[in-house]
Protein backbone atom coordinates (compact mmCIF):
# COMPACT_ATOMS: atom_id res chain seq x y z
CA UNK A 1 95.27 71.36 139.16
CA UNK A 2 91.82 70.08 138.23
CA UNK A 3 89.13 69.91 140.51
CA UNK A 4 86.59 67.26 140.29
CA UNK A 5 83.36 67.39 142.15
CA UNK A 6 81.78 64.14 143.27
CA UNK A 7 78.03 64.57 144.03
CA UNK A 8 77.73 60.60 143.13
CA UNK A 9 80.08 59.86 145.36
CA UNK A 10 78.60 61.95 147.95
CA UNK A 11 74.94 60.61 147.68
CA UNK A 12 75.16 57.05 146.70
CA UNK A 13 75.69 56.04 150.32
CA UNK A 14 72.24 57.95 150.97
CA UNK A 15 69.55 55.03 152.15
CA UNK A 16 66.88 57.41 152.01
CA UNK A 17 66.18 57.63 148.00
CA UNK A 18 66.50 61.36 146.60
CA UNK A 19 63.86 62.26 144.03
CA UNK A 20 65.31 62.87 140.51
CA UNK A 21 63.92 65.99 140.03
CA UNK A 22 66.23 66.99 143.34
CA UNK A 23 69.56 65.44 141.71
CA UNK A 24 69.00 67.21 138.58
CA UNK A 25 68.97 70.75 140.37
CA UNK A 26 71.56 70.56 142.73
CA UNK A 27 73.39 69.43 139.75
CA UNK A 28 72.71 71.94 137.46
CA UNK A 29 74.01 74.45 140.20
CA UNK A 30 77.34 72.90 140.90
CA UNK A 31 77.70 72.69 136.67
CA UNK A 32 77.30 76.42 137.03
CA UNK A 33 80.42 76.84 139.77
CA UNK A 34 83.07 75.79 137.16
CA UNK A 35 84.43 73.03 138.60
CA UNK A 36 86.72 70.75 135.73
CA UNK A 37 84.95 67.59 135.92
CA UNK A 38 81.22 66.84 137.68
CA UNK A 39 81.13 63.16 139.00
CA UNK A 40 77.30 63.31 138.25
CA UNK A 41 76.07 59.60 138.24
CA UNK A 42 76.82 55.95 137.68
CA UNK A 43 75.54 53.07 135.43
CA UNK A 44 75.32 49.99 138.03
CA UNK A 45 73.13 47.53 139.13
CA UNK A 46 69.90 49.41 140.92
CA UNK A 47 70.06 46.58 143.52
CA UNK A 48 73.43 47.45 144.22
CA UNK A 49 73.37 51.17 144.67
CA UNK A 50 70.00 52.22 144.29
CA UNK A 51 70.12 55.97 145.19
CA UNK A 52 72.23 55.51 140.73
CA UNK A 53 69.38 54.18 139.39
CA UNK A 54 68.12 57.40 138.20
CA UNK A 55 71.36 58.23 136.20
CA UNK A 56 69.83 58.20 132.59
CA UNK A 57 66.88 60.17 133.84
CA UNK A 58 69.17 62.93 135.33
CA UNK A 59 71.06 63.38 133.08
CA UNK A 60 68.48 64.19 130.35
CA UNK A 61 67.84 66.90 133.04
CA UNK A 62 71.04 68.36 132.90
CA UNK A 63 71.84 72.20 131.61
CA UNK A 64 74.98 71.69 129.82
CA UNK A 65 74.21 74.52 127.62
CA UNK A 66 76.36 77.46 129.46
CA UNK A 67 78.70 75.07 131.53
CA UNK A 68 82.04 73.84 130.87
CA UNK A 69 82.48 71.53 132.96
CA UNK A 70 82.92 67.60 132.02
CA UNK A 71 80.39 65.01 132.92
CA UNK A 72 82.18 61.84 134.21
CA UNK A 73 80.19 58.95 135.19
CA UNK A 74 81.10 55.55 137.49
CA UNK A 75 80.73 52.01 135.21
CA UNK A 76 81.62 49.16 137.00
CA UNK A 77 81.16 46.50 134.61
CA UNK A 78 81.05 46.33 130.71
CA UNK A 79 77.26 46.67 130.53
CA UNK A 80 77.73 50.12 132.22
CA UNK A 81 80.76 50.79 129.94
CA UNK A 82 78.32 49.94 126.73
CA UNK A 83 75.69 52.15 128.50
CA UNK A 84 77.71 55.27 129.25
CA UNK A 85 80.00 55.24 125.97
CA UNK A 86 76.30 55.84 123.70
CA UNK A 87 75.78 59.27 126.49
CA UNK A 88 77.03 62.09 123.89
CA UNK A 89 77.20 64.47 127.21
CA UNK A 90 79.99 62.08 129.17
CA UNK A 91 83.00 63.08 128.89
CA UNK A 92 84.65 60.68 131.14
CA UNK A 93 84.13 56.85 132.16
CA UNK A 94 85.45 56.32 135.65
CA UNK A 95 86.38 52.78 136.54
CA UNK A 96 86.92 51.45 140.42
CA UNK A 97 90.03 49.02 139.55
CA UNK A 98 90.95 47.73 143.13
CA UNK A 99 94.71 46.58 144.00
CA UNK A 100 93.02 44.66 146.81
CA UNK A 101 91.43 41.58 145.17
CA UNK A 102 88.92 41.19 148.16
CA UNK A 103 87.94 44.77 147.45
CA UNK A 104 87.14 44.45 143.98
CA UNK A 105 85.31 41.42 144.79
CA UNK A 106 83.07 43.02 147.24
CA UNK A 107 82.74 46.25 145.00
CA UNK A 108 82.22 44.76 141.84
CA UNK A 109 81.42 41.45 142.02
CA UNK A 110 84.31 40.44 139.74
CA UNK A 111 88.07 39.64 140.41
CA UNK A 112 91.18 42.12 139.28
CA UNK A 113 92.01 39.50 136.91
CA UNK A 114 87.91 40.18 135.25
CA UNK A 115 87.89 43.79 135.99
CA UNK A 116 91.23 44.07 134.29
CA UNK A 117 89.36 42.67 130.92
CA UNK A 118 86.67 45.06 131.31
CA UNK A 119 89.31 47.90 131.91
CA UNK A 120 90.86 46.73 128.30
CA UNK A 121 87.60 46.61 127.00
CA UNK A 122 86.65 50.11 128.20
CA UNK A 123 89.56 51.93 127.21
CA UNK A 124 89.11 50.56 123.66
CA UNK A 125 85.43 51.62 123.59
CA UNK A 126 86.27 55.39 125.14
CA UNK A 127 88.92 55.87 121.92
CA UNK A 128 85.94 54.74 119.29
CA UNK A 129 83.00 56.50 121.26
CA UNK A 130 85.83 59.94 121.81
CA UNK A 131 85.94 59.56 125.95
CA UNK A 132 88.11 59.54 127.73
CA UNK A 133 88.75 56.87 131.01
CA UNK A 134 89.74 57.63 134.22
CA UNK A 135 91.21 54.53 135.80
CA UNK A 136 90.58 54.68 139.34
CA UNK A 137 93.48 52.81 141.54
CA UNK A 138 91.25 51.39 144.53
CA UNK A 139 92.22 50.81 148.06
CA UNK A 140 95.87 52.79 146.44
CA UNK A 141 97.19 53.20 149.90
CA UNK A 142 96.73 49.84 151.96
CA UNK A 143 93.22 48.06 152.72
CA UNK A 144 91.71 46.70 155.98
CA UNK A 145 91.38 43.17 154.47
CA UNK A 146 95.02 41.88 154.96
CA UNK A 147 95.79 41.83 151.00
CA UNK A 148 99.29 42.29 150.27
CA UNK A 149 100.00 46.43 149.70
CA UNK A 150 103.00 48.33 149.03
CA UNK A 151 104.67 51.12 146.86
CA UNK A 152 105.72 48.27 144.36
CA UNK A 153 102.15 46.74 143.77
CA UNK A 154 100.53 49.96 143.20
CA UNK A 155 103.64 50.88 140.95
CA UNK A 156 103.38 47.73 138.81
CA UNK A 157 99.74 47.55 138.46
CA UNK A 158 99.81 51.54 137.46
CA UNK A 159 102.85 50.30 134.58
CA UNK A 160 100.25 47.78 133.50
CA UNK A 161 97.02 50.05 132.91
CA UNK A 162 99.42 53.12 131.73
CA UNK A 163 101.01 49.98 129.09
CA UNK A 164 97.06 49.30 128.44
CA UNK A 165 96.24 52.91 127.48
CA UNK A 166 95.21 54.38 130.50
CA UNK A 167 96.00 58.40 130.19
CA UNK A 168 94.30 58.97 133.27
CA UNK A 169 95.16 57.45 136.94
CA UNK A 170 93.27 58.64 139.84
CA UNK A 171 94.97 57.31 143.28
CA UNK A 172 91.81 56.16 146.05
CA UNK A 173 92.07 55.78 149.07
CA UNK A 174 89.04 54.45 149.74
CA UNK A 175 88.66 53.60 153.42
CA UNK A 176 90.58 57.09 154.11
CA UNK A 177 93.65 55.20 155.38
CA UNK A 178 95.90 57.30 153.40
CA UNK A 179 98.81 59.39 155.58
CA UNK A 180 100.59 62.26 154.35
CA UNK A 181 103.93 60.27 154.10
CA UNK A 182 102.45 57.89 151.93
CA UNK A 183 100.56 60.42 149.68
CA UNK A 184 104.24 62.26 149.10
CA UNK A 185 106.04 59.09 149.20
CA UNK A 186 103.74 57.22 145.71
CA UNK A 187 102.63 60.37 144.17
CA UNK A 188 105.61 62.09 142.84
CA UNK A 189 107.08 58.42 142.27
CA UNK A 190 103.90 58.02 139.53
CA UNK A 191 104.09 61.52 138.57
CA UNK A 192 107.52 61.38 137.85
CA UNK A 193 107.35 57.39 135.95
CA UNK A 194 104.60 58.56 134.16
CA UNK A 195 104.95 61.86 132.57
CA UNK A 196 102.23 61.37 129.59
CA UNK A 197 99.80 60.41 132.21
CA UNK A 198 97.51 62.34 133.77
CA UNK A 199 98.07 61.49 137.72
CA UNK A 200 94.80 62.08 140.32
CA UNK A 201 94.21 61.24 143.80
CA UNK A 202 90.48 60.88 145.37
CA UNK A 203 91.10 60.73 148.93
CA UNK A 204 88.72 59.77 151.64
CA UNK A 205 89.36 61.40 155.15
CA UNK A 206 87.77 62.65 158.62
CA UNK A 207 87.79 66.86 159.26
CA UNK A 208 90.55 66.21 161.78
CA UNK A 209 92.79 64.99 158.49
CA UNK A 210 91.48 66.58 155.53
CA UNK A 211 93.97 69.68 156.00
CA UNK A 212 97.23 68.06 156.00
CA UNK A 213 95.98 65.20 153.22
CA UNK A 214 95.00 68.13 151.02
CA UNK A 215 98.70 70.14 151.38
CA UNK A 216 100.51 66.55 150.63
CA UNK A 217 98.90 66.20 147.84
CA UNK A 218 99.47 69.34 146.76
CA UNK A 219 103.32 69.55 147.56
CA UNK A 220 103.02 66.01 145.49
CA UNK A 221 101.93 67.49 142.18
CA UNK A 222 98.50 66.09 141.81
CA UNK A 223 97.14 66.82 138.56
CA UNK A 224 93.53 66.16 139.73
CA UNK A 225 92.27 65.78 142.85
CA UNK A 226 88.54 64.84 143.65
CA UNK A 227 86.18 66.09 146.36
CA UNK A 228 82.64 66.42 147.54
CA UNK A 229 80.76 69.72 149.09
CA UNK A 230 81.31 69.64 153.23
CA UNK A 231 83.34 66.35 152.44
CA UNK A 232 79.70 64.08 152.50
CA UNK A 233 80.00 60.65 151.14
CA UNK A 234 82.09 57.79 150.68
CA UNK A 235 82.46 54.37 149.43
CA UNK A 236 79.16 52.15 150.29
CA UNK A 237 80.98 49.10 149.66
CA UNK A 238 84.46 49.22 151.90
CA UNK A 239 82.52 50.09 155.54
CA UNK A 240 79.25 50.90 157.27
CA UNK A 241 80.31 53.69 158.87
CA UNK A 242 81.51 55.98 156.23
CA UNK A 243 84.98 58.28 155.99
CA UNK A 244 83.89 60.83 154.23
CA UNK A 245 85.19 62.65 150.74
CA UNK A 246 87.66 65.50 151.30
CA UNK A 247 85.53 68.72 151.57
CA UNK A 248 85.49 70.66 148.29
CA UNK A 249 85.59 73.95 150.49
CA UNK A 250 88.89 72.79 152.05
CA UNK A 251 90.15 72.52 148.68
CA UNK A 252 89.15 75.85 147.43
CA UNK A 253 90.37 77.84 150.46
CA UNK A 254 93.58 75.99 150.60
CA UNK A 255 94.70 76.38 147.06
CA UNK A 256 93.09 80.08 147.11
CA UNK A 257 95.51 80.33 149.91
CA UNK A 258 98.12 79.16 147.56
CA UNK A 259 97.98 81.89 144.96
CA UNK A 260 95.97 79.70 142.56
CA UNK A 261 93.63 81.16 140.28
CA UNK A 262 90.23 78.78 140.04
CA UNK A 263 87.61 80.97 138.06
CA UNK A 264 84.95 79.06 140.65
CA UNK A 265 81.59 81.07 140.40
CA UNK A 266 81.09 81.33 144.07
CA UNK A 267 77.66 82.75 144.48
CA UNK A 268 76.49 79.75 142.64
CA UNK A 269 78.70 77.96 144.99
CA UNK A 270 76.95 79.31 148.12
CA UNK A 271 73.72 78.60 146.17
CA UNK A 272 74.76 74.66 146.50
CA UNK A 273 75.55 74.40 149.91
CA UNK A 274 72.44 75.92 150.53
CA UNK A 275 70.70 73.03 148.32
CA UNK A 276 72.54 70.77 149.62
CA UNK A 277 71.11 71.00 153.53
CA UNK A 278 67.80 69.43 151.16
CA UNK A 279 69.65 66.23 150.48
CA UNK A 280 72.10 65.41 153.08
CA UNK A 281 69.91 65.06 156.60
């Protein structure tokens, strides 16, 4: 399995603006744990998520020099696509393509039907600048807006982007109203359809869930599964009061627990946490 830390996703919520100089070294710690994939940064709109704005500026203060870990950064529109594709350290364009077409609205300011261009339009520009995009399914286990959800819709619209190119699917549940039963109900279903692609999950949950939504996912066969240190963040967009990420730590300590071999420098891990008590109070 590959794990993906999300710092962006863990500070974008953050009112209280966190000085670039900050980003860049908490950064340049988790880059020396190990992890597969960093979610560093995103190119948006300032006035919509200003703790991002900084993006370009930390990442020129990155230390990719002795890491291996891939840089994947949020676009959410085909300026951010054009933006991110010329950044020879991303690896990875991540794309918030919502099944709920109030959800993209409010996240993107663009309907499925729009996004769905820019999703055609990304994937061709990943192939001719070598990234690679990470398509992420939004609101991929129900939403709180009364759109029309079920195993079908997020089945058809995953045969669509897979038919479209898409190598790599990341299930979100991004108001953390995912359950166990649904996480091993669609997973393996995908997994199973779609045996070229690469199938994720980013799950948002409270402490009192994260176990169980972890070990589903698990028994599912995720390929990837994304996370944030002491489960912090969330999606600024879907609610005020924020369910947070699944906690990286749960991760590591349940699949440790499993007999799986991470090759996770945990000192520098440590060294993080520590770090991070600067940024998240």
């Amino acid at each position: 399995m590959k794990l993906v830390e999300c710092p962006r996703d863990a500070m974008q919520g953050l009112h209280e603006f966190i000085p670039t100089d900050l980003k860049a070294t908490y950064l340049n710690l988790l880059l020396q744990v190990g992890f597969e994939t960093l979610d560093f940064g995103s190119f948006v709109s300032p006035k919509a998520i200003p703790q991002m704005a900084d993006t370009k500026e930390v990442l020129a203060n990155l230390d990719l020099g002795k890491s291996s870990t891939k840089l994947l950064a949020i676009v959410a529109n085909l300026r951010g696509v054009e933006q991110a594709v010329l950044e020879t350290p991303i690896h990875y364009l991540g794309f918030p393509f919502s099944i709920s077409e109030t959800f993209q609205q409010r996240n993107t300011n663009a309907s499925i039907s729009q996004s769905l261009v820019t999703v055609d339009k990304m994937l061709n520009m990943c192939v001719q600048h070598h990234k690679k995009a990470v398509v992420y399914l939004s609101m991929g286990f129900g939403n709180p807006y009364g759109d029309e959800w079920n195993y079908d819709i997020v089945e058809a619209w995953s045969d669509k982007l897979t038919e479209m190119g898409a190598e790599i699917i990341s299930l979100a549940d991004t108001v953390g109203i995912s359950t166990p039963e649904k996480i091993k109900t669609i997973l393996p279903r995908l997994i199973a359809k779609y045996p070229q692609t690469e199938i994720g999950i980013h799950l948002h949950a409270t402490p009192a869930d994260r176990q169980e939504k972890i070990a589903a996912a698990y028994d599912a066969g995720a390929k990837r599964i994304d996370s944030a240190l002491k489960g912090f963040g969330g999606c600024p967009m879907a609610a005020d009061d924020l369910t947070g990420n699944i906690a990286t730590e749960d991760v590591i300590a349940y699949l440790s627990n499993k007999g799986e071999v991470l090759d996770l420098d945990m000192d520098k891990w440590e060294e993080a946490i520590i770090l991070s008590e600067k940024i998240f109070r």
